[in-house]
Structure formats: C-alpha cells, structure tokens
N, C-alpha and C. Protein backbone atom coordinates (compact mmCIF):
# COMPACT_ATOMS: atom_id res chain seq x y z
N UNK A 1 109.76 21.69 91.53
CA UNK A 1 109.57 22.31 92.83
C UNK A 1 109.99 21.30 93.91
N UNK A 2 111.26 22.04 94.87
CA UNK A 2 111.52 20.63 95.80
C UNK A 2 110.34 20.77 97.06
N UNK A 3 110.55 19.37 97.58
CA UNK A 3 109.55 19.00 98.32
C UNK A 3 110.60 20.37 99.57
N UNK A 4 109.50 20.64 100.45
CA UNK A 4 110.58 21.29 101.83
C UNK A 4 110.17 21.05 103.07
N UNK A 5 110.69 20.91 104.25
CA UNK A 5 110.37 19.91 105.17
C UNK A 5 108.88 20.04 106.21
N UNK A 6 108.17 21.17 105.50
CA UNK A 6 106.89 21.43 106.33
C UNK A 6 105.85 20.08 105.27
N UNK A 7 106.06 20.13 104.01
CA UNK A 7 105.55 19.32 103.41
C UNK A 7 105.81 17.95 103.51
N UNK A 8 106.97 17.62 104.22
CA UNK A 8 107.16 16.45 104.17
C UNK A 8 106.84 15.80 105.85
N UNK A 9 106.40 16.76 106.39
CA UNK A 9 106.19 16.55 107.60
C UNK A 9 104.86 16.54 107.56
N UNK A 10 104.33 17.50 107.46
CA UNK A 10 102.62 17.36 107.70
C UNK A 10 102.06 16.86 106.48
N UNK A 11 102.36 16.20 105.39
CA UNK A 11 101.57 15.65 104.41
C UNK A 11 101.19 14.31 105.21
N UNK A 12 102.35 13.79 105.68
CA UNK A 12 101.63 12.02 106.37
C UNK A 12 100.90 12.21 108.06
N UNK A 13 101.16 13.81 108.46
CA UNK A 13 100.51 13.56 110.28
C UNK A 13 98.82 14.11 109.30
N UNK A 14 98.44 14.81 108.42
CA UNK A 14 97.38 15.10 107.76
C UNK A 14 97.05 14.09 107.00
N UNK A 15 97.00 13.33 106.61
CA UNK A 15 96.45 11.81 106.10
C UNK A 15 96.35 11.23 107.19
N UNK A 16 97.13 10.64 108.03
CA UNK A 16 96.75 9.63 109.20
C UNK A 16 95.80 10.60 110.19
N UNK A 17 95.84 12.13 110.13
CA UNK A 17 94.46 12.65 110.97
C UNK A 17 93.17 12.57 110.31
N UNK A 18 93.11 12.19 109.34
CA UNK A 18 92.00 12.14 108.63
C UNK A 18 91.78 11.05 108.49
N UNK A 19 92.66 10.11 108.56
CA UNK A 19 92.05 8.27 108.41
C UNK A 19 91.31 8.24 110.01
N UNK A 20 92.26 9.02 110.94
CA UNK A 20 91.55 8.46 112.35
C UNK A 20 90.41 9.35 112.62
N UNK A 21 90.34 10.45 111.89
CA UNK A 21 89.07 11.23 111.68
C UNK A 21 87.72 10.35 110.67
N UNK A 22 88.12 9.28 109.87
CA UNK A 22 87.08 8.83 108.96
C UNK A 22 86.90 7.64 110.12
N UNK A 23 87.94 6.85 110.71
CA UNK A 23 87.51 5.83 111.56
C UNK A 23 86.84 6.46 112.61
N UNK A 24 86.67 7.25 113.54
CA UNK A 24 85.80 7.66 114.72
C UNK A 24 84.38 7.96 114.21
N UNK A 25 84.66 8.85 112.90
CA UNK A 25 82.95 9.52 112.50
C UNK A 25 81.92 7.88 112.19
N UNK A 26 82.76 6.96 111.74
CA UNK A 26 82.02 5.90 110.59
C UNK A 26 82.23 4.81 111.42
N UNK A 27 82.74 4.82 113.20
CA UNK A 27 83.00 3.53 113.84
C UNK A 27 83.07 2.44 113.54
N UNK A 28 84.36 2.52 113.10
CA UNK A 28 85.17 1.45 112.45
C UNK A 28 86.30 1.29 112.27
N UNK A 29 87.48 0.42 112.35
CA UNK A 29 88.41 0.78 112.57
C UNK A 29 89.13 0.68 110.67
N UNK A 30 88.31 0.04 110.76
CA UNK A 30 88.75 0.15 108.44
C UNK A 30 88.38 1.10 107.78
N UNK A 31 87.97 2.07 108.23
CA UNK A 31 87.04 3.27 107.36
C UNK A 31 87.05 3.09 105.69
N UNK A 32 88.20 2.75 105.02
CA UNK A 32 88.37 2.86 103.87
C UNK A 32 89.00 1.73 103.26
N UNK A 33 88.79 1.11 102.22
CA UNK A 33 89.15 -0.06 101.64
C UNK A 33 89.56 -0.05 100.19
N UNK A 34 90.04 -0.68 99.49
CA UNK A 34 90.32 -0.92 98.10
C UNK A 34 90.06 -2.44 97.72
N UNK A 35 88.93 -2.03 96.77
CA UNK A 35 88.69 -3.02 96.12
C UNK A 35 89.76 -4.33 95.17
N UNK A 36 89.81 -5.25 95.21
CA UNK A 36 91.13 -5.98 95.12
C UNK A 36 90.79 -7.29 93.81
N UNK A 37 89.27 -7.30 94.02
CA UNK A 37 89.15 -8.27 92.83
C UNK A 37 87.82 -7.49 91.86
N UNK A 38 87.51 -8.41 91.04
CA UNK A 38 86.35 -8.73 89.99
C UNK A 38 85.50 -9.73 90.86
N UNK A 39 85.24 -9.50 91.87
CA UNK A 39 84.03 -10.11 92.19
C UNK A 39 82.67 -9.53 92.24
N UNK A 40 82.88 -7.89 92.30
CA UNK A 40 81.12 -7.55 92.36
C UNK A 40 81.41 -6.15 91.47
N UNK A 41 82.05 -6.59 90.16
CA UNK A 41 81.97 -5.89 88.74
C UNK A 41 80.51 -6.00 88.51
N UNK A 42 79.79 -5.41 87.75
CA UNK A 42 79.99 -3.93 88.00
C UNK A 42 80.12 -2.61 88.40
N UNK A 43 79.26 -3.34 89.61
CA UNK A 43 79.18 -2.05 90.92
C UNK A 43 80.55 -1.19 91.36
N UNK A 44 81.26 -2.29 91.88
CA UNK A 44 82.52 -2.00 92.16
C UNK A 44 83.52 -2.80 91.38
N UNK A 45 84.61 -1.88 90.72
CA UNK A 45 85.55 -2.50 90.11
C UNK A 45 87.30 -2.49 90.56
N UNK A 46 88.23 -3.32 90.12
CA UNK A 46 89.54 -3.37 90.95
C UNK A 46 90.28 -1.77 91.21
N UNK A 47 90.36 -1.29 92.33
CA UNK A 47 90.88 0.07 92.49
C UNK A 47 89.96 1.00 92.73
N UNK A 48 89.00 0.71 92.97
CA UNK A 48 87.73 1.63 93.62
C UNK A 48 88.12 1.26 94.80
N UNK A 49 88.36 2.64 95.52
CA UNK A 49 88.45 3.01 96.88
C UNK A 49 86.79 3.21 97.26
N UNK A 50 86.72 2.67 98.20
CA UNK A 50 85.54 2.36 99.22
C UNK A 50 85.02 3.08 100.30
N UNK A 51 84.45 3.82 101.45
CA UNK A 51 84.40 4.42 102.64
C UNK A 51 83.36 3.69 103.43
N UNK A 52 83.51 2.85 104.53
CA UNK A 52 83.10 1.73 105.30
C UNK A 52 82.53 2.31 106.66
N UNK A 53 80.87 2.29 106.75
CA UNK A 53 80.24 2.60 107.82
C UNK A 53 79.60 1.99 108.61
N UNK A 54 79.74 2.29 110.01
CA UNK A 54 79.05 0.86 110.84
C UNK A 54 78.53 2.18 112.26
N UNK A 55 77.93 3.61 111.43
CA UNK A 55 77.51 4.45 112.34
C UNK A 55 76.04 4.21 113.45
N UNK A 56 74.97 3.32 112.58
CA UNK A 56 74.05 3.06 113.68
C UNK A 56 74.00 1.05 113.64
N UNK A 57 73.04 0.73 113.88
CA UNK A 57 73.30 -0.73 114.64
C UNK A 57 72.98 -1.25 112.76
N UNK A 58 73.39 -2.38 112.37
CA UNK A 58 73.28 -2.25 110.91
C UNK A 58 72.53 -3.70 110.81
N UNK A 59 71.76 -3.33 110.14
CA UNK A 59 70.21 -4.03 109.84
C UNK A 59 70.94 -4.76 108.45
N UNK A 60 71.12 -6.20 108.39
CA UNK A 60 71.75 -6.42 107.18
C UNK A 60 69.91 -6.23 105.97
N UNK A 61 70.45 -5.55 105.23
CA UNK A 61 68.56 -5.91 104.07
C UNK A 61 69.49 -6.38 102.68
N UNK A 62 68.71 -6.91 101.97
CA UNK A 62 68.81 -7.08 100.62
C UNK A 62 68.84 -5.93 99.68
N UNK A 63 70.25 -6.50 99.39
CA UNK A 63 71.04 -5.27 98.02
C UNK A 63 72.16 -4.26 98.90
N UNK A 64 72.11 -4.50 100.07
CA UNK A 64 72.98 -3.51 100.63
C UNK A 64 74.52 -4.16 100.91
N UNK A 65 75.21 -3.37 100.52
CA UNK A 65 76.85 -3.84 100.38
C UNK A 65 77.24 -3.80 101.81
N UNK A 66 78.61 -4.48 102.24
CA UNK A 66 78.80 -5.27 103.06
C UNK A 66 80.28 -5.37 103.20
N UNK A 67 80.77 -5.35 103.92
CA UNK A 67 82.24 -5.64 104.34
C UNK A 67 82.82 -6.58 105.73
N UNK A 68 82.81 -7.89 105.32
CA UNK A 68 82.61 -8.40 106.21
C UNK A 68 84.17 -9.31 106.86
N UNK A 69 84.46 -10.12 107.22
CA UNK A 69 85.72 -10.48 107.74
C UNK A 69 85.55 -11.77 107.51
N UNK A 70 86.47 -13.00 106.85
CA UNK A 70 86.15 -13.91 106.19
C UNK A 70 87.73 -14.59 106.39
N UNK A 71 87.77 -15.93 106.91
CA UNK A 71 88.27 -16.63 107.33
C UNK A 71 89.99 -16.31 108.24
N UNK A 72 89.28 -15.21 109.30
CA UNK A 72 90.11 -14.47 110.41
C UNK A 72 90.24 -13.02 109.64
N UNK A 73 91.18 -12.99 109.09
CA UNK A 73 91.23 -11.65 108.46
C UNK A 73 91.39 -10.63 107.52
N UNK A 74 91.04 -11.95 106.13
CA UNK A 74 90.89 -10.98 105.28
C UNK A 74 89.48 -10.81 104.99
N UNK A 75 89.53 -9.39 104.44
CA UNK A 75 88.11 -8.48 104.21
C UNK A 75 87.54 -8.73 102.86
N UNK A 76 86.25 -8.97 102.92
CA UNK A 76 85.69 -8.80 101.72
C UNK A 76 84.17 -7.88 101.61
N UNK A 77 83.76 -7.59 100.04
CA UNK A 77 83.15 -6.85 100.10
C UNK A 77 81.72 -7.54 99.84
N UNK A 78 80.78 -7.84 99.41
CA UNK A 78 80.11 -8.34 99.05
C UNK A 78 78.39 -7.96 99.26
N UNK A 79 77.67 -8.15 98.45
CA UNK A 79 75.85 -7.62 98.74
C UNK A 79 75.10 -8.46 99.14
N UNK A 80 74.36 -8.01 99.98
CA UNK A 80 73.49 -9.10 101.22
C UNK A 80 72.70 -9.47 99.88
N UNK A 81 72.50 -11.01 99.85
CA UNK A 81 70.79 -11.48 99.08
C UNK A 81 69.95 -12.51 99.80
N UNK A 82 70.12 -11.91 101.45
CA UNK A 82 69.37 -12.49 102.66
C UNK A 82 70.16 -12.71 103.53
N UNK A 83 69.07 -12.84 104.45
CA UNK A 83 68.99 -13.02 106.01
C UNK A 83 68.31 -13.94 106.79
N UNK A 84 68.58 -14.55 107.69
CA UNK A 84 68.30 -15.25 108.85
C UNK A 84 68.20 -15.34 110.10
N UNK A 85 67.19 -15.17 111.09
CA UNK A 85 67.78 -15.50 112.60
C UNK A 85 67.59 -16.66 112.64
N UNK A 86 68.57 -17.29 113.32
CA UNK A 86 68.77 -17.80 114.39
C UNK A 86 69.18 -18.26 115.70
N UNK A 87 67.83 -18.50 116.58
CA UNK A 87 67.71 -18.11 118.01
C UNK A 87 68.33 -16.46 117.99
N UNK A 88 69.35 -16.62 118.91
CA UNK A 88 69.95 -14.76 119.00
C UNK A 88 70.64 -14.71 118.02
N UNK A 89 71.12 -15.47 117.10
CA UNK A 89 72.09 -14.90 116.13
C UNK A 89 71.35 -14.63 114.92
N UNK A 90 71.73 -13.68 113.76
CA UNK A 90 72.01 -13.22 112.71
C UNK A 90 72.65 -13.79 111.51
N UNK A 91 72.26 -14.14 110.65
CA UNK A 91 73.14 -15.05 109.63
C UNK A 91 72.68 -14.12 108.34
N UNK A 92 73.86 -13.72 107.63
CA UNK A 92 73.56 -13.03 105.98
C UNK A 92 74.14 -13.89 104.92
N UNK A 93 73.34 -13.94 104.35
CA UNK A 93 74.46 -14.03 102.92
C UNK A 93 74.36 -13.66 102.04
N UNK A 94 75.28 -13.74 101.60
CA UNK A 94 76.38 -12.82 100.65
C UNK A 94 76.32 -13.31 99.30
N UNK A 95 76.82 -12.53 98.17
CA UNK A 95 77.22 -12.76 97.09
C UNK A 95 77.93 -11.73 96.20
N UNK A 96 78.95 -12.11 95.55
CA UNK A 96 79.39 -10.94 94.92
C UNK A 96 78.50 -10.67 93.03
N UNK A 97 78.36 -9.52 92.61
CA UNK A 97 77.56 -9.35 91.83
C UNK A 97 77.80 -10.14 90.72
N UNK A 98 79.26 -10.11 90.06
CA UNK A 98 79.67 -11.01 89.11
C UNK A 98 79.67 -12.87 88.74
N UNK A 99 78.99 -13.13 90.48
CA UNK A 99 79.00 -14.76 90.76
C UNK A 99 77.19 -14.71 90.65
N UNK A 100 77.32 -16.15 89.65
CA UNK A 100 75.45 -16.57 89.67
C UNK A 100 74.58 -17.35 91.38
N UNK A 101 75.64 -17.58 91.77
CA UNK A 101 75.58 -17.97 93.26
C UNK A 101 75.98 -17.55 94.35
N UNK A 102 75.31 -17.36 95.27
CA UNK A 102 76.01 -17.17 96.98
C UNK A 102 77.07 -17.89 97.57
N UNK A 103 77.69 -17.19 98.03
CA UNK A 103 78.59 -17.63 99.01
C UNK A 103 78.70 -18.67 99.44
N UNK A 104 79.61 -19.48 99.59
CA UNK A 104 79.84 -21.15 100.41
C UNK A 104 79.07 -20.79 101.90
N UNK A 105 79.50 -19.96 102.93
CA UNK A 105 79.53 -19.62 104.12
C UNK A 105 78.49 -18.25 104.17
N UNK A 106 77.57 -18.92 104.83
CA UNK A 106 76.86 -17.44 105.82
C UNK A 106 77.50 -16.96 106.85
N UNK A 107 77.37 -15.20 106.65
CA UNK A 107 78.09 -14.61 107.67
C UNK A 107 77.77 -14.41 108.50
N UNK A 108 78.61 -14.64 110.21
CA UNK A 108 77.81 -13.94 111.25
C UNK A 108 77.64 -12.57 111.34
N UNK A 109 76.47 -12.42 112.08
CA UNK A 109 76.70 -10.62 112.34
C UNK A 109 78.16 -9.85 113.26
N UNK A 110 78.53 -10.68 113.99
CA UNK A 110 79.90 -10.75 114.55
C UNK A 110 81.18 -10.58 113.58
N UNK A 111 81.18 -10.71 112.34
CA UNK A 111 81.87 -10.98 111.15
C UNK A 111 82.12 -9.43 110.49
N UNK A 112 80.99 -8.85 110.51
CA UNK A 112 80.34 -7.10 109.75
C UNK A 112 81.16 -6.62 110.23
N UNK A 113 82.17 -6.20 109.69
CA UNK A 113 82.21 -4.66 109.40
C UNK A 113 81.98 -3.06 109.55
N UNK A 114 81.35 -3.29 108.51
CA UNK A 114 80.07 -1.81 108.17
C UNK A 114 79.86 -2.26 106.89
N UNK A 115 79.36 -1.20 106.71
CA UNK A 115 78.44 -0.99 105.33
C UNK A 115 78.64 0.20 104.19
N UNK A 116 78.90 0.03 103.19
CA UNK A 116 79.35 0.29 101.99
C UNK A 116 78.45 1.66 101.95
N UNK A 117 79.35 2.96 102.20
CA UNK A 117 78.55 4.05 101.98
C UNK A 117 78.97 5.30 101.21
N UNK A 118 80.05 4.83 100.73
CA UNK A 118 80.49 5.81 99.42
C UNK A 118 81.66 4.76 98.48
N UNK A 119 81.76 5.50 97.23
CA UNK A 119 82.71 4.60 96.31
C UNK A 119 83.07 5.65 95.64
N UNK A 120 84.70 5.37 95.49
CA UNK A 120 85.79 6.79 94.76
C UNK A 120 86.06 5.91 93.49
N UNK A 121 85.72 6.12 92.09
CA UNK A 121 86.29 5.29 91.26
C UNK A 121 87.87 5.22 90.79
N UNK A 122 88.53 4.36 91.12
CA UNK A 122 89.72 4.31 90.55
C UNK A 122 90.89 5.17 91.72
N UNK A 123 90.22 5.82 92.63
CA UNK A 123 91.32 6.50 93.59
C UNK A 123 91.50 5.43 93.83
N UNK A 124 91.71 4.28 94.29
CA UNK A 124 92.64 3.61 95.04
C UNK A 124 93.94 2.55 94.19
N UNK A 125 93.81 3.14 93.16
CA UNK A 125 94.06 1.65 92.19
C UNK A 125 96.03 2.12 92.43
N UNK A 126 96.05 2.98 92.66
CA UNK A 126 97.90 2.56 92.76
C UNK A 126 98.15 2.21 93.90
N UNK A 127 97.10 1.70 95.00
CA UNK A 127 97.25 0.60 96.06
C UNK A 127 96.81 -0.75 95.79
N UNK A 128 96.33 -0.60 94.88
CA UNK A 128 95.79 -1.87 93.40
C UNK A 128 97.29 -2.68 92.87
N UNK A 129 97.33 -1.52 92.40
CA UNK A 129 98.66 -2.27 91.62
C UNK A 129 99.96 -2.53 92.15
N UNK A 130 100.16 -1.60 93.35
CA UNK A 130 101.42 -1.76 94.11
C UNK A 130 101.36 -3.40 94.82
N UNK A 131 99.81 -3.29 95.52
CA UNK A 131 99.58 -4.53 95.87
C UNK A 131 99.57 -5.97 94.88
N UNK A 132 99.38 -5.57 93.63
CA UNK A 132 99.81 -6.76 92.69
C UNK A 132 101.14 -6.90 92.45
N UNK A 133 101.99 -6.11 92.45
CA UNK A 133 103.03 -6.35 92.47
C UNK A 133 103.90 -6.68 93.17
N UNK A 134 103.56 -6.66 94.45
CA UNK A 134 104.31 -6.93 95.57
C UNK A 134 103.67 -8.64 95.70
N UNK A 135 102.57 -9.28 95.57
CA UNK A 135 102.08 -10.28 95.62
C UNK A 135 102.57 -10.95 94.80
N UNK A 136 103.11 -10.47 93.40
CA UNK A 136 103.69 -11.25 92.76
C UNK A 136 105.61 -10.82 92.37
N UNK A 137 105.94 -10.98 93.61
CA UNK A 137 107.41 -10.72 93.84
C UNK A 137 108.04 -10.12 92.36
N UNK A 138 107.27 -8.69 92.03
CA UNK A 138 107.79 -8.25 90.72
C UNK A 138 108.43 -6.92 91.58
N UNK A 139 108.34 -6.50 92.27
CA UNK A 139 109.21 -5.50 92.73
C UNK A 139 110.05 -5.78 93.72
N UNK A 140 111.11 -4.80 93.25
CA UNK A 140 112.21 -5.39 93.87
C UNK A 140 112.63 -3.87 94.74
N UNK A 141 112.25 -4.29 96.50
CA UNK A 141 112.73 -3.16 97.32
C UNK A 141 113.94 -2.75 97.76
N UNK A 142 114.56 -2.10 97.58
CA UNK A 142 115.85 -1.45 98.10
C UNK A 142 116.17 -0.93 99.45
C-alpha cells in the first residue's frame, strides 16, 4: 500500500501535536524520554519509553523516580533515596536501582525535571538502537 500525501503530511504535524500536547498537560518541556542505559534495571530497562511529569510543585519522597539534568544537559533517570534542606535549598539523592550506592552528586531541586509517571515497555527501543548506532559511527547516512 503506497504511502499518499495526506499521510505523509499529517502523520509528523499529528505526532509533534501530541508531543506539544503531552508537554503543556505534564509542564515540561521533555514530556517523554527513552531509557538509554542499565542503570535502574529492573524497574526500567534500555528502550522503555518514559512519560515525564512536573504537573504540581514536586515534593522529592523516597522511591519516587526522577528525571533530573546532570552535568548541563544530559538527562537522567534515577529514584530519590533522600532528601535534604538546606537553608532555602532542596538537595535529593539519587540512585539508580541496579547501583549498591548513591550518586557522587546531590541534586538540586533546580536540576528536576518531573517525575516518572508512566512507563511503555520497549516502545522506545528503535530510538534505543538507532541511538546506538549512530554513537557508534555504525551507520552510514546518505
């Protein structure tokens, strides 16, 4: 069946209305993520697509997943196993499930994200693998 040009037109303005429809509802501008390593196997594994919420003011607690921003801008995912104030600030940390230890670095609350509020298993993984492959200069673009 060939593709015909209503399909090839509104298949990508209907995905990008719905990404900017998941970013407004879930205020955030990442709404959705793909998981990229083995760091918090089992919960989440490589190619689990993610949906990222930061809808009311977010109370970091213990056991609650986390998406936070880690050394400028890449994202990670990780589960609070505490908290801290200090003075006005907020300090969490983190750990991913598969590590017997926390994190080098506590996160600021300035750092968050949102918060981990749905998981698609395996929808994301051919942004998984495209992304491994492109990281490891095995595809070759035309």
């Amino acid at each position: 069946m060939p593709l015909d040009a209503y399909t090839v037109l509104y298949a990508p303005t209907f995905i990008a209305a719905a990404y900017i429809f998941l970013a407004w509802y879930h205020k955030t501008a990442s709404p959705l993520m793909v998981v990229m390593s083995g760091s918090m196997e089992p919960a989440l594994r490589k190619g689990d697509l993610v949906v990222v919420s930061r809808r009311t003011k977010l109370e970091p607690k213990v056991g609650m997943i986390i998406v936070y921003r880690a050394g400028g801008e890449r994202l990670v995912i990780h589960r609070v196993v505490g908290s801290h104030q200090v003075s006005e600030m907020i300090q969490i940390e983190t750990r991913g499930d598969a590590s017997k230890r926390g994190d080098c670095e506590l996160v600021e609350y300035e750092q968050v994200v949102g918060e981990m509020v749905y998981r698609a298993p395996r929808l994301g993984y051919p942004i998984y693998i495209l992304n491994r492959l492109l990281s490891r200069g095995q595809l070759l673009l035309l």
